[in-house]
C-alpha atoms as a PDB file:
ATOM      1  CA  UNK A   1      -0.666  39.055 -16.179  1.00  0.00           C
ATOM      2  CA  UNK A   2      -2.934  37.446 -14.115  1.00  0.00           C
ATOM      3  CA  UNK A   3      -2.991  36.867 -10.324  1.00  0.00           C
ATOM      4  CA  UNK A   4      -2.047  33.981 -10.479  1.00  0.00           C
ATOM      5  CA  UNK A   5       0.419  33.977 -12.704  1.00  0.00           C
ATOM      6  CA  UNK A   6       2.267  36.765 -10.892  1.00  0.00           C
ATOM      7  CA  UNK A   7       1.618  34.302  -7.554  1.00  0.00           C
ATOM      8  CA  UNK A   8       3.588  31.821  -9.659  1.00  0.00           C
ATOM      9  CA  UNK A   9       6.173  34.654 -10.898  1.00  0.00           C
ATOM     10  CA  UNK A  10       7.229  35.291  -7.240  1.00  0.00           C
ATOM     11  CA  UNK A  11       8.100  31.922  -6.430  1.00  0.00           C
ATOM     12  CA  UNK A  12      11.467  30.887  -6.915  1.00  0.00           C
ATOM     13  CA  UNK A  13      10.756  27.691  -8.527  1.00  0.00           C
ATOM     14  CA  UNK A  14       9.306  29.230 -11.733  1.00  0.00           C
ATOM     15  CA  UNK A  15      12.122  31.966 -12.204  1.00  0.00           C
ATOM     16  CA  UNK A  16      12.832  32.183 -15.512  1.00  0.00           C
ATOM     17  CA  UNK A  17      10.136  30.821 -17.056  1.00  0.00           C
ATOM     18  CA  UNK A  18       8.490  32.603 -20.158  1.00  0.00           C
ATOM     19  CA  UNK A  19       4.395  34.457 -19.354  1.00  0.00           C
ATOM     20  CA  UNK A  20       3.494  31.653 -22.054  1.00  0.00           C
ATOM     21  CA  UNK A  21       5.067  29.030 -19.590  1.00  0.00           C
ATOM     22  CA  UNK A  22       3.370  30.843 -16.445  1.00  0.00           C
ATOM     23  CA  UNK A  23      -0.349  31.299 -18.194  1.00  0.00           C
ATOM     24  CA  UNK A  24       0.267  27.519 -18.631  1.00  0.00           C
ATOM     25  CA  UNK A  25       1.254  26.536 -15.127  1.00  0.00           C
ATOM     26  CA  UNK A  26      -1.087  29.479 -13.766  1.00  0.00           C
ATOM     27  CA  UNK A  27      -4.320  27.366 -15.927  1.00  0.00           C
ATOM     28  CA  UNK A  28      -3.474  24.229 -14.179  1.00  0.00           C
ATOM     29  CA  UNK A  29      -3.581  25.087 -10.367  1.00  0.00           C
ATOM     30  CA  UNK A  30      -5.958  24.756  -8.023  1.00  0.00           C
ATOM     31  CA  UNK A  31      -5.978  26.240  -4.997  1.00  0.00           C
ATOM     32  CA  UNK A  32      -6.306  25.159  -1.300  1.00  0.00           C
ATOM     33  CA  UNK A  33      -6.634  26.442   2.401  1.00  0.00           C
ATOM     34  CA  UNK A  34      -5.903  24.071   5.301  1.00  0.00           C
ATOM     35  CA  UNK A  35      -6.385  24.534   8.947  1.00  0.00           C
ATOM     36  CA  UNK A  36      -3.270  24.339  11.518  1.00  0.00           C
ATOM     37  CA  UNK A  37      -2.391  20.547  12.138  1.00  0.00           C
ATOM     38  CA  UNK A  38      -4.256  19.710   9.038  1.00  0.00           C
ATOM     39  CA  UNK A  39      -1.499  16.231   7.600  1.00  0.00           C
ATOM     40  CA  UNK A  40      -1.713  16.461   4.213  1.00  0.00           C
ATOM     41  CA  UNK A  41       0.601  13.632   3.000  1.00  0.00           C
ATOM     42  CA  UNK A  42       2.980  11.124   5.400  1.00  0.00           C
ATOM     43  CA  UNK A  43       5.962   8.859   5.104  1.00  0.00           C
ATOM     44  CA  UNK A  44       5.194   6.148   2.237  1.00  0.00           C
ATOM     45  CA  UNK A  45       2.481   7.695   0.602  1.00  0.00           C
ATOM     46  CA  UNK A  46       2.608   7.778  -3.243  1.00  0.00           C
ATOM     47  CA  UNK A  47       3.658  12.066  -4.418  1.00  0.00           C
ATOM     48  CA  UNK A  48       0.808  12.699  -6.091  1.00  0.00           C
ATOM     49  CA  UNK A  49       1.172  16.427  -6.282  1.00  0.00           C
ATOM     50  CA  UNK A  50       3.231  19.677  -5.790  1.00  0.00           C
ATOM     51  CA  UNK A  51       3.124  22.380  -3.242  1.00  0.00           C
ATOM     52  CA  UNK A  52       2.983  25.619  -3.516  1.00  0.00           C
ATOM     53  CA  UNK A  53       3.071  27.599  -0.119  1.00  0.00           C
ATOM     54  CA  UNK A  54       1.167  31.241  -1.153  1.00  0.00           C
ATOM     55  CA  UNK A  55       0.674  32.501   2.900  1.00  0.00           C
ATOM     56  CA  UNK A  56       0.905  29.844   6.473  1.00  0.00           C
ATOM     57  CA  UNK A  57       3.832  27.549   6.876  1.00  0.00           C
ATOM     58  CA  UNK A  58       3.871  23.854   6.444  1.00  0.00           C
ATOM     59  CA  UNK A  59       6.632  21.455   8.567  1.00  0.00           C
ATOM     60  CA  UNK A  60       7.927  18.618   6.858  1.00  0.00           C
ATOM     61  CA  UNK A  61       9.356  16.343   9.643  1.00  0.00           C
ATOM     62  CA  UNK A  62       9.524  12.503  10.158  1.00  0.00           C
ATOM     63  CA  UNK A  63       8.703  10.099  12.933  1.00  0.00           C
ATOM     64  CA  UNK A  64      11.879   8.902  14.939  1.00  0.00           C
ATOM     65  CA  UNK A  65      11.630   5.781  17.164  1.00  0.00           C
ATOM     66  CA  UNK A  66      11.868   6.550  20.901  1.00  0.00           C
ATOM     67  CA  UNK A  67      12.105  10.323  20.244  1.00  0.00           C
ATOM     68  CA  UNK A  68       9.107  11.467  18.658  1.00  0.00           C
ATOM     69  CA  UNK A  69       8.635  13.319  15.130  1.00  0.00           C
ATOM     70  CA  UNK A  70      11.905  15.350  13.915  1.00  0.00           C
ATOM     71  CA  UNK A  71      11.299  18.568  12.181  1.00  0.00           C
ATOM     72  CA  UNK A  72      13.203  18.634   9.243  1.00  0.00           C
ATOM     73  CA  UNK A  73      12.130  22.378   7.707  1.00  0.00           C
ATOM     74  CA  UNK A  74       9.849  24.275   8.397  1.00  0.00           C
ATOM     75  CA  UNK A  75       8.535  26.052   4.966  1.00  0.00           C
ATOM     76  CA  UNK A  76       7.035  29.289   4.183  1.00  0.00           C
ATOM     77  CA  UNK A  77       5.472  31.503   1.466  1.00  0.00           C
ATOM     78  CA  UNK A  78       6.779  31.070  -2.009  1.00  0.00           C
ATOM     79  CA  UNK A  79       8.501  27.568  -1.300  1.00  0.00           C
ATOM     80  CA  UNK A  80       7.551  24.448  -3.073  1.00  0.00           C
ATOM     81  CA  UNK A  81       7.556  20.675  -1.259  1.00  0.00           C
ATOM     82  CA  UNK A  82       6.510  17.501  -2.728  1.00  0.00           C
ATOM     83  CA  UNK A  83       8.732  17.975  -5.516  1.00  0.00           C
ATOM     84  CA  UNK A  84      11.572  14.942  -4.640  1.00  0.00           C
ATOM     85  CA  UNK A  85       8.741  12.178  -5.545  1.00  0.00           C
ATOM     86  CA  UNK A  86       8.206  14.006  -9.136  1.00  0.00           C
ATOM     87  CA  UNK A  87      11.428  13.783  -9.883  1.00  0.00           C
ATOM     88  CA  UNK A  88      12.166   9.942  -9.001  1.00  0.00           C
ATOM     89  CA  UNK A  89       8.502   8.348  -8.289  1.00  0.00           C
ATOM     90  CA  UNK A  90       9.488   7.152  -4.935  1.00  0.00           C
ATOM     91  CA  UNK A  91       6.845   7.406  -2.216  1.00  0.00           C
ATOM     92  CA  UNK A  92       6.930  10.236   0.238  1.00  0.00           C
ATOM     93  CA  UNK A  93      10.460  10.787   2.034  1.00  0.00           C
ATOM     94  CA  UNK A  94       8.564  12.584   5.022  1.00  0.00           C
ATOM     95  CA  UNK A  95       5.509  14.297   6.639  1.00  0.00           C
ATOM     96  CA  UNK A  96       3.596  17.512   5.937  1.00  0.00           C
ATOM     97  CA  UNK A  97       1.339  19.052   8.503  1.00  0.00           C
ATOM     98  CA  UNK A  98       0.480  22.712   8.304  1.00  0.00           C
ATOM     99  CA  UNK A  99       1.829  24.451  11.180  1.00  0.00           C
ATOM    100  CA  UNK A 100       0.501  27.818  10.634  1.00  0.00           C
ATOM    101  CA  UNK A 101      -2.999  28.370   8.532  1.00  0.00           C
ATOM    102  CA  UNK A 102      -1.992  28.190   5.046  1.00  0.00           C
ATOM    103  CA  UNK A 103      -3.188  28.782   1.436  1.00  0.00           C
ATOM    104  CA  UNK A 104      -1.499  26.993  -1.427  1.00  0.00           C
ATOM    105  CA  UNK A 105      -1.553  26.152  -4.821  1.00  0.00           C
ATOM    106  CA  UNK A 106      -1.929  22.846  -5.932  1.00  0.00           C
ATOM    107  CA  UNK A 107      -0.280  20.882  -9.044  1.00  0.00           C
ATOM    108  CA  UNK A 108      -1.323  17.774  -9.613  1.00  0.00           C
ATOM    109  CA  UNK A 109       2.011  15.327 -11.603  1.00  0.00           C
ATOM    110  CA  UNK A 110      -0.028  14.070 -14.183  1.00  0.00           C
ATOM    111  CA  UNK A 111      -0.710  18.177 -14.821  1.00  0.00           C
ATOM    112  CA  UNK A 112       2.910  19.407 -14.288  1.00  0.00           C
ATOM    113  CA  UNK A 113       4.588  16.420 -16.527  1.00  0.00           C
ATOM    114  CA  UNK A 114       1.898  17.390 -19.343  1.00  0.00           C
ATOM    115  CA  UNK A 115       3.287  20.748 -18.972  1.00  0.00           C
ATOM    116  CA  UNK A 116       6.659  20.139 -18.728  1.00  0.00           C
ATOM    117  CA  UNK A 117       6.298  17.844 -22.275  1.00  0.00           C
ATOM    118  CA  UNK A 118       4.588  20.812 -24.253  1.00  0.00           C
ATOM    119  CA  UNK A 119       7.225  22.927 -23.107  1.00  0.00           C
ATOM    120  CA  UNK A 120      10.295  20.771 -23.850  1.00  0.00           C
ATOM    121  CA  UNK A 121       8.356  20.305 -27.337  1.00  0.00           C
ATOM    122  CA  UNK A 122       8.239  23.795 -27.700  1.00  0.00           C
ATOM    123  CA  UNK A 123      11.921  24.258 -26.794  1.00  0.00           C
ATOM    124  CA  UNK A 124      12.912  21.714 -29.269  1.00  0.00           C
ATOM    125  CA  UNK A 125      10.985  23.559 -32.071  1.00  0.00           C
ATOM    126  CA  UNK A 126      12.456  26.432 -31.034  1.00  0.00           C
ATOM    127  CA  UNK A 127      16.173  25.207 -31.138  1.00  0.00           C
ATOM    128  CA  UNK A 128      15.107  24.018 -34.624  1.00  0.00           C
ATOM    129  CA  UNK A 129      13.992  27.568 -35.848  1.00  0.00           C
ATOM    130  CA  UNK A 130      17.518  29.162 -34.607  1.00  0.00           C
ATOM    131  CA  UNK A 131      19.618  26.582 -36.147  1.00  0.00           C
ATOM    132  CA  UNK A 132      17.602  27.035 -39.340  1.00  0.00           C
ATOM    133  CA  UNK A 133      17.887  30.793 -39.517  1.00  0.00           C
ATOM    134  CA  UNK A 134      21.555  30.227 -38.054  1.00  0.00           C
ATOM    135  CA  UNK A 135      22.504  27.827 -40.620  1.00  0.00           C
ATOM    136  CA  UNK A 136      21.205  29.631 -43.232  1.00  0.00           C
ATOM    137  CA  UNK A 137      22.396  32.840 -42.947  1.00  0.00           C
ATOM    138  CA  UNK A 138      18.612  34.567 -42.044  1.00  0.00           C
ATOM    139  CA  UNK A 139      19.580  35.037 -38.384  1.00  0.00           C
END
């Protein structure tokens, strides 16, 4: 296993997934270090990509009229953010600024959806295999 690969293994996010599935993910990363106070997406923006905290934290907060930003978590190694606009293409629900020095890994959607396709294929052909030896009395 590679290093990054067990980075990926220790994150919650990936439990469960097979070495094939983290070589895959682990091949697609990139990796980035950002200074405290560093914003690295606000409010509106389009979700472009998903975070993956390896050391630092990162607060995700949101600007509130007349009182000033509202944190609403403040993360820390082995959490993922920037996952709510994968799932429904909306724009950015809140802020991240790093709050402590951090290194992270970085997935960009267009990546993680061409991953998440070859591995749904590969489920499917796997489901096919089982019913087949299933069905047919090879199992």
């Amino acid at each position: 296993m590679t290093e990054r690969e067990a980075q990926l293994a220790r994150v919650p996010f990936f439990d469960g997934l097979t070495r094939e599935a983290l070589a895959m993910f682990a091949g697609v990363t990139s990796e980035e270090s950002h200074a405290t106070g560093t914003k690295l997406f606000q409010y509106g923006d389009p979700g472009d990509k998903l975070f993956i905290i390896l050391e630092g934290k990162v607060r995700i907060s949101r600007e509130v009229a007349g009182m000033g930003e509202e944190a609403l978590a403040v993360l820390g190694p082995g959490e993922v953010f920037g996952e709510m606009s994968l799932l429904d293409e909306s724009p950015r629900s809140a802020d991240a600024r790093v709050h402590e020095r951090c290194r992270m890994l970085i997935i960009t959607y267009e990546v993680l959806w061409n991953c998440v396709r070859i591995l749904s294929a590969r489920l499917r052909e796997t489901n096919e295999k089982l019913t087949f030896l299933t069905t047919s009395g090879k199992f």
